[in-house]
PDB file of N, CA and C in Angstrom:
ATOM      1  N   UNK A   1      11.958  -7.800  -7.977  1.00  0.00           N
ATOM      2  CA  UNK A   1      12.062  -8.592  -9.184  1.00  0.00           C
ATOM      3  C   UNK A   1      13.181  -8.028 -10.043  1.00  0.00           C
ATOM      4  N   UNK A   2      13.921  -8.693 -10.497  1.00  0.00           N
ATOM      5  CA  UNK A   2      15.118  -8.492 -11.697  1.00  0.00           C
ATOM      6  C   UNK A   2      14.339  -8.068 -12.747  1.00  0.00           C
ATOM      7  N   UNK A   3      15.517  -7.307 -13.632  1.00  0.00           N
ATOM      8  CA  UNK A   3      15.300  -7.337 -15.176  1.00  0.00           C
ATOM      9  C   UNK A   3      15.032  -8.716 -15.709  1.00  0.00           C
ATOM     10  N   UNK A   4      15.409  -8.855 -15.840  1.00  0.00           N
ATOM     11  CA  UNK A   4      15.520 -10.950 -16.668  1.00  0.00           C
ATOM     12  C   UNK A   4      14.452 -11.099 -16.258  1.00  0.00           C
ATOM     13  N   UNK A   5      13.184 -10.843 -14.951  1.00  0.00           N
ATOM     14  CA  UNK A   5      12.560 -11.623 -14.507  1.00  0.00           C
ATOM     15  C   UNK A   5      11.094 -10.939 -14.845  1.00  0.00           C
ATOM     16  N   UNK A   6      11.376 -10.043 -15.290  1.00  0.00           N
ATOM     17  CA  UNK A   6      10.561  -8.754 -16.025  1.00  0.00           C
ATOM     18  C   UNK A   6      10.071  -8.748 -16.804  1.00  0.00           C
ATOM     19  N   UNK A   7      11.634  -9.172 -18.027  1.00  0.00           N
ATOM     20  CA  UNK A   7      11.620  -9.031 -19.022  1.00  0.00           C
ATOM     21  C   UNK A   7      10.662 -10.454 -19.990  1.00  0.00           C
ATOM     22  N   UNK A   8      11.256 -11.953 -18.437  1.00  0.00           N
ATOM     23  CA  UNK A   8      10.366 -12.934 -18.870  1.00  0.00           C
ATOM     24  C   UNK A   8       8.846 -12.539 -18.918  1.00  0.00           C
ATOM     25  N   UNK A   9       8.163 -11.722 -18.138  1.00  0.00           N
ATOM     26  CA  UNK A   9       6.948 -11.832 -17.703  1.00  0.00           C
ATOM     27  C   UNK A   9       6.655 -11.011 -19.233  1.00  0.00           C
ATOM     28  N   UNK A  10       6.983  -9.811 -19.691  1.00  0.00           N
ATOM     29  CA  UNK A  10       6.929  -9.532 -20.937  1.00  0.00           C
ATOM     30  C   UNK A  10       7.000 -10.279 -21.659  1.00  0.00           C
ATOM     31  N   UNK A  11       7.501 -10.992 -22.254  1.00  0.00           N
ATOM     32  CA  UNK A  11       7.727 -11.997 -23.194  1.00  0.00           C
ATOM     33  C   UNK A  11       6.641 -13.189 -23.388  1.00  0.00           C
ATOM     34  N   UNK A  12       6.156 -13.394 -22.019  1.00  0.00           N
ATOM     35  CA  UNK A  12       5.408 -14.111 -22.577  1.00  0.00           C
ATOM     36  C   UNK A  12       3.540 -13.645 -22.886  1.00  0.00           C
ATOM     37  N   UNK A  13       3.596 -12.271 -22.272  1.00  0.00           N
ATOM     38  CA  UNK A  13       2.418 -12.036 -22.538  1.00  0.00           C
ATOM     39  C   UNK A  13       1.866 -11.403 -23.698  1.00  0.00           C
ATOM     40  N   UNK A  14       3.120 -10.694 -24.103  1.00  0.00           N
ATOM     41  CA  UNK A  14       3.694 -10.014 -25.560  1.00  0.00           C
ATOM     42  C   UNK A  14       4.164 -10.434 -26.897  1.00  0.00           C
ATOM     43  N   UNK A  15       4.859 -11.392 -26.998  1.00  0.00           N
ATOM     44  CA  UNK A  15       5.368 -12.022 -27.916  1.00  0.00           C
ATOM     45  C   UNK A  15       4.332 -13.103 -28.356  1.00  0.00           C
ATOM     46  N   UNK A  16       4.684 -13.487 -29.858  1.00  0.00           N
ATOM     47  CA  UNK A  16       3.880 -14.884 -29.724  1.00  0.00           C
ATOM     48  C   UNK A  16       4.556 -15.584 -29.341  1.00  0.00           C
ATOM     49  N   UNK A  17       3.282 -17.022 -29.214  1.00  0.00           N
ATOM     50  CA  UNK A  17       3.947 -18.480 -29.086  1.00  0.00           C
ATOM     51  C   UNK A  17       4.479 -19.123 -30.357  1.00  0.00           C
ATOM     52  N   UNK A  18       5.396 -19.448 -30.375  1.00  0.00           N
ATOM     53  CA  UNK A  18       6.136 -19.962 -31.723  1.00  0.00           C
ATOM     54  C   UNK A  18       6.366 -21.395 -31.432  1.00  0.00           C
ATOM     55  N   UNK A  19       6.499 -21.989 -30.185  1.00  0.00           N
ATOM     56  CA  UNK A  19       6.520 -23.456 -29.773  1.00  0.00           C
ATOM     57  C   UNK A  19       5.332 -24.319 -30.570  1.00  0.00           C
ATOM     58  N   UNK A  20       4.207 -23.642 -30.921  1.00  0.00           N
ATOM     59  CA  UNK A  20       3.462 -24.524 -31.415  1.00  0.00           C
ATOM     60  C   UNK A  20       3.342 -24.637 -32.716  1.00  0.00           C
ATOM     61  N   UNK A  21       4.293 -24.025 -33.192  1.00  0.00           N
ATOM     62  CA  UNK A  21       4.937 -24.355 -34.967  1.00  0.00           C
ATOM     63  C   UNK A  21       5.251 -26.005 -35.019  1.00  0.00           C
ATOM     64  N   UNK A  22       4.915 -26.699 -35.976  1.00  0.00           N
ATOM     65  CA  UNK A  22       5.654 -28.261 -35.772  1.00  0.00           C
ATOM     66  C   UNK A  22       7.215 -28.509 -36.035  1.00  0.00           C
ATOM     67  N   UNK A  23       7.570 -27.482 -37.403  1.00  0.00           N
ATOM     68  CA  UNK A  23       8.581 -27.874 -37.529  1.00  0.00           C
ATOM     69  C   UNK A  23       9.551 -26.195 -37.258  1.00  0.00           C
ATOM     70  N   UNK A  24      10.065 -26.649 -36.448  1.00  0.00           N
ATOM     71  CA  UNK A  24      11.089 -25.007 -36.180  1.00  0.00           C
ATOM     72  C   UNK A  24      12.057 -24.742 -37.452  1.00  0.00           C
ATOM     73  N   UNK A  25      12.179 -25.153 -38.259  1.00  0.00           N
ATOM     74  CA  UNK A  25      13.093 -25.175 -39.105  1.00  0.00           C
ATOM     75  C   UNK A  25      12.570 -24.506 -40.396  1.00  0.00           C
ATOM     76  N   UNK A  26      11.428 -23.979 -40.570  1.00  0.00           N
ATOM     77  CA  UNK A  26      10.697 -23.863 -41.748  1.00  0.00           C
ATOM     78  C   UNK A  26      10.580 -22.185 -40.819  1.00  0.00           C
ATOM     79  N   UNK A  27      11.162 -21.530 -40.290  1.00  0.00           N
ATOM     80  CA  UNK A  27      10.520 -20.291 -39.303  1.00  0.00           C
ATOM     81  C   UNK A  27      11.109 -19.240 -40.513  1.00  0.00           C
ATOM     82  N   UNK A  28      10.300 -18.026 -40.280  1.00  0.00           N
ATOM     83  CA  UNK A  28      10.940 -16.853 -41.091  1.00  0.00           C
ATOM     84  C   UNK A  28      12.293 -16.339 -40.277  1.00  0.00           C
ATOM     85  N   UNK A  29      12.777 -15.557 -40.836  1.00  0.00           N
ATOM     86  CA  UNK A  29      13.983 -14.419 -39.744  1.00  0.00           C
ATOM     87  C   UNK A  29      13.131 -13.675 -39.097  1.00  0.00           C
ATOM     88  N   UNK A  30      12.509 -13.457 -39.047  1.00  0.00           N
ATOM     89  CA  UNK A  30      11.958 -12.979 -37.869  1.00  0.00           C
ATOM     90  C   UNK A  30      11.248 -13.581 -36.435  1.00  0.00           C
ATOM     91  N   UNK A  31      10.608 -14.570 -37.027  1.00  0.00           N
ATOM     92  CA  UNK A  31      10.221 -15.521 -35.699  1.00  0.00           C
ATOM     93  C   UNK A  31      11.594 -16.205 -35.197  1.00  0.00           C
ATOM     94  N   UNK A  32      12.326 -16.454 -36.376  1.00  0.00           N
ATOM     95  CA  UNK A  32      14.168 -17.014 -35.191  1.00  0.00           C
ATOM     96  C   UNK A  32      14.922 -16.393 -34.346  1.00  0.00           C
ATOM     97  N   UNK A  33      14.244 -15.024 -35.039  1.00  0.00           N
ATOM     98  CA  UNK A  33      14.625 -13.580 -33.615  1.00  0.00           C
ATOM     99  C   UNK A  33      13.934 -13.881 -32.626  1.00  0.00           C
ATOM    100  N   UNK A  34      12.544 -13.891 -32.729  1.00  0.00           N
ATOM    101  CA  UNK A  34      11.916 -14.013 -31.268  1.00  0.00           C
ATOM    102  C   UNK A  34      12.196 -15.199 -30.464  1.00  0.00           C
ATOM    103  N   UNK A  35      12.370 -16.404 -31.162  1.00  0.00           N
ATOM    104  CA  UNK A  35      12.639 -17.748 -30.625  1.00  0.00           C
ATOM    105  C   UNK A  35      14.092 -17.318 -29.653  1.00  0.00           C
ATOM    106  N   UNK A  36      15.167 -16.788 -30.385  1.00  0.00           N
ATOM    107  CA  UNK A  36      16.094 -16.256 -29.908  1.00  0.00           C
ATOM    108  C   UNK A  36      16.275 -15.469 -28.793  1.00  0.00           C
ATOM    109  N   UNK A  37      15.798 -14.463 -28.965  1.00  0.00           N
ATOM    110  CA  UNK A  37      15.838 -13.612 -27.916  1.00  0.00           C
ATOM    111  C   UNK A  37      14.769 -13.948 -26.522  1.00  0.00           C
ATOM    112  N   UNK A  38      13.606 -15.199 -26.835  1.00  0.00           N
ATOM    113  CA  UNK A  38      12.859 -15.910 -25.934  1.00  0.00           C
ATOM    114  C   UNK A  38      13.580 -16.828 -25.133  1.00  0.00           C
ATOM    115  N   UNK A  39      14.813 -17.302 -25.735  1.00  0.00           N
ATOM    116  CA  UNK A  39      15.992 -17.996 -25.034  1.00  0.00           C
ATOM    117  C   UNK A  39      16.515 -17.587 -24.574  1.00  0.00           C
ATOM    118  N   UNK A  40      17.025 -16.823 -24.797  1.00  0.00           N
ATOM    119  CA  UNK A  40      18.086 -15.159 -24.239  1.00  0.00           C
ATOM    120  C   UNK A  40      18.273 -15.119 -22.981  1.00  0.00           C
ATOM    121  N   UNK A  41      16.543 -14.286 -22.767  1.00  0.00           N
ATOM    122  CA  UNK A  41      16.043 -14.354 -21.902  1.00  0.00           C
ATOM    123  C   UNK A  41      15.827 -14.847 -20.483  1.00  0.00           C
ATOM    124  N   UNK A  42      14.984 -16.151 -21.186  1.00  0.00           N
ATOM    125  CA  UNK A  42      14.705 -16.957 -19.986  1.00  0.00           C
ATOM    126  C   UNK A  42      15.936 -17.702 -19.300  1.00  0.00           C
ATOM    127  N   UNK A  43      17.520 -17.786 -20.393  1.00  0.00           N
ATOM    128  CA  UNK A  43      18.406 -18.360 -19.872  1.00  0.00           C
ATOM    129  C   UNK A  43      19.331 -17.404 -18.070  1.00  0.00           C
ATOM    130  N   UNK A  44      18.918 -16.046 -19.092  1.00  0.00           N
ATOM    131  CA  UNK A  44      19.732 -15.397 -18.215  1.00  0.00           C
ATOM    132  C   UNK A  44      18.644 -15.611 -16.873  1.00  0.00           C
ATOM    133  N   UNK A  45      17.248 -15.070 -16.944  1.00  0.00           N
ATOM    134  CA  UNK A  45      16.803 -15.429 -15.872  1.00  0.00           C
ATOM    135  C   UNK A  45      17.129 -16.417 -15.010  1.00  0.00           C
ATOM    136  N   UNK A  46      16.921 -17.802 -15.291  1.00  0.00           N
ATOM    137  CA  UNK A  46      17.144 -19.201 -14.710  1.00  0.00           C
ATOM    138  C   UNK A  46      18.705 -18.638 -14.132  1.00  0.00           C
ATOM    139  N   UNK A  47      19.179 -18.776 -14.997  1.00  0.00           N
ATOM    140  CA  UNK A  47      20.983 -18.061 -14.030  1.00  0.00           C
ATOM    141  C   UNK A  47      20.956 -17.211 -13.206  1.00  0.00           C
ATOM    142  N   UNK A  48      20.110 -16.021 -12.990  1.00  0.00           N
ATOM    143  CA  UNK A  48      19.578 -15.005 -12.194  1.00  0.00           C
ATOM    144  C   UNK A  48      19.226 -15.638 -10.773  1.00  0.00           C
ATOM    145  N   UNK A  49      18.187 -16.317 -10.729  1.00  0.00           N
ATOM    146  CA  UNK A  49      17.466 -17.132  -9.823  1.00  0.00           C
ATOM    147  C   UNK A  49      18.436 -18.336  -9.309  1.00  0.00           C
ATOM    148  N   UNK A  50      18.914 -19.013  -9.935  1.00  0.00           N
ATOM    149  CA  UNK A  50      20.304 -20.076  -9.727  1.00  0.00           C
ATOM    150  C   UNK A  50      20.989 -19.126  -8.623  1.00  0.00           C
ATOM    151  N   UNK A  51      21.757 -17.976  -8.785  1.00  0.00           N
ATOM    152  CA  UNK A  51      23.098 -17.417  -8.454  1.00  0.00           C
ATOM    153  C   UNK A  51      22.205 -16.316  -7.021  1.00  0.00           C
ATOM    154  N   UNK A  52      21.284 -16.238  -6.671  1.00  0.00           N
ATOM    155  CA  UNK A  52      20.428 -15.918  -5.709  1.00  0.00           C
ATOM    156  C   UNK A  52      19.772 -17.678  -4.842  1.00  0.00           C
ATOM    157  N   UNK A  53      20.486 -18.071  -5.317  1.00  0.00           N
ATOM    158  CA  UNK A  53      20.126 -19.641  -4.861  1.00  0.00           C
ATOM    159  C   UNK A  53      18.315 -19.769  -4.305  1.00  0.00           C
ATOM    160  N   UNK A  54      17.650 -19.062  -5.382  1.00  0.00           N
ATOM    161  CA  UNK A  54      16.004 -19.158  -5.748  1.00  0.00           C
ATOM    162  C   UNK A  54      15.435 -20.478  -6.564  1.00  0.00           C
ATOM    163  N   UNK A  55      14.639 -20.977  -6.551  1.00  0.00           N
ATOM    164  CA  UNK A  55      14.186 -22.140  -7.872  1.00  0.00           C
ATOM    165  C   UNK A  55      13.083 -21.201  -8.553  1.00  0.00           C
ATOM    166  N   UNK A  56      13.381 -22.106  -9.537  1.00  0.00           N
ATOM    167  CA  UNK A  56      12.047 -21.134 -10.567  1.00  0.00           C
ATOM    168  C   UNK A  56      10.730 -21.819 -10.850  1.00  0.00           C
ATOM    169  N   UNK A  57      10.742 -22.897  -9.750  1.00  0.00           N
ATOM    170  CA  UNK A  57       9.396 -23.304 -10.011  1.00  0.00           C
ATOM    171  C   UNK A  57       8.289 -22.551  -8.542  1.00  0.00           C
ATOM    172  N   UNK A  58       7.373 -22.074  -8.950  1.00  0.00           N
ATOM    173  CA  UNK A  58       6.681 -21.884  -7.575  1.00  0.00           C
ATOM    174  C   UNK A  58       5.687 -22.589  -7.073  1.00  0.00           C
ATOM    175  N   UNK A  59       5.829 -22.470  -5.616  1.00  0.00           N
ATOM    176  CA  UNK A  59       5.104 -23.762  -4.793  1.00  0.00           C
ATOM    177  C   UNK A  59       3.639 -23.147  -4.760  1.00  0.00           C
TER     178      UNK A  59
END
């Protein structure tokens, strides 16, 4: 397993969920960090898995 792929599995068991805020726009600086760096993340992963020609859904 990658970093990125690690780091997702951290993230989501660690961090909160902030998706279930209604309006994202009303967030403190600090939850726009986590939203942030929750993107970060999962982007580099998905590119990780892409460039290993892996999918990220599992069967």
């Amino acid at each position: 397993m990658s970093l990125w792929g690690m780091l997702s599995r951290l993230n989501r068991r660690v961090l909160p969920a902030i998706h279930k805020v209604p309006d994202l726009s009303r967030l403190n600086g600090f939850q726009k960090a986590v939203v942030g760096w929750k993107m970060y993340v999962t982007y580099r992963h998905l590119d990780n898995l892409k460039r290993k020609g892996k999918s990220p859904i599992r069967s």
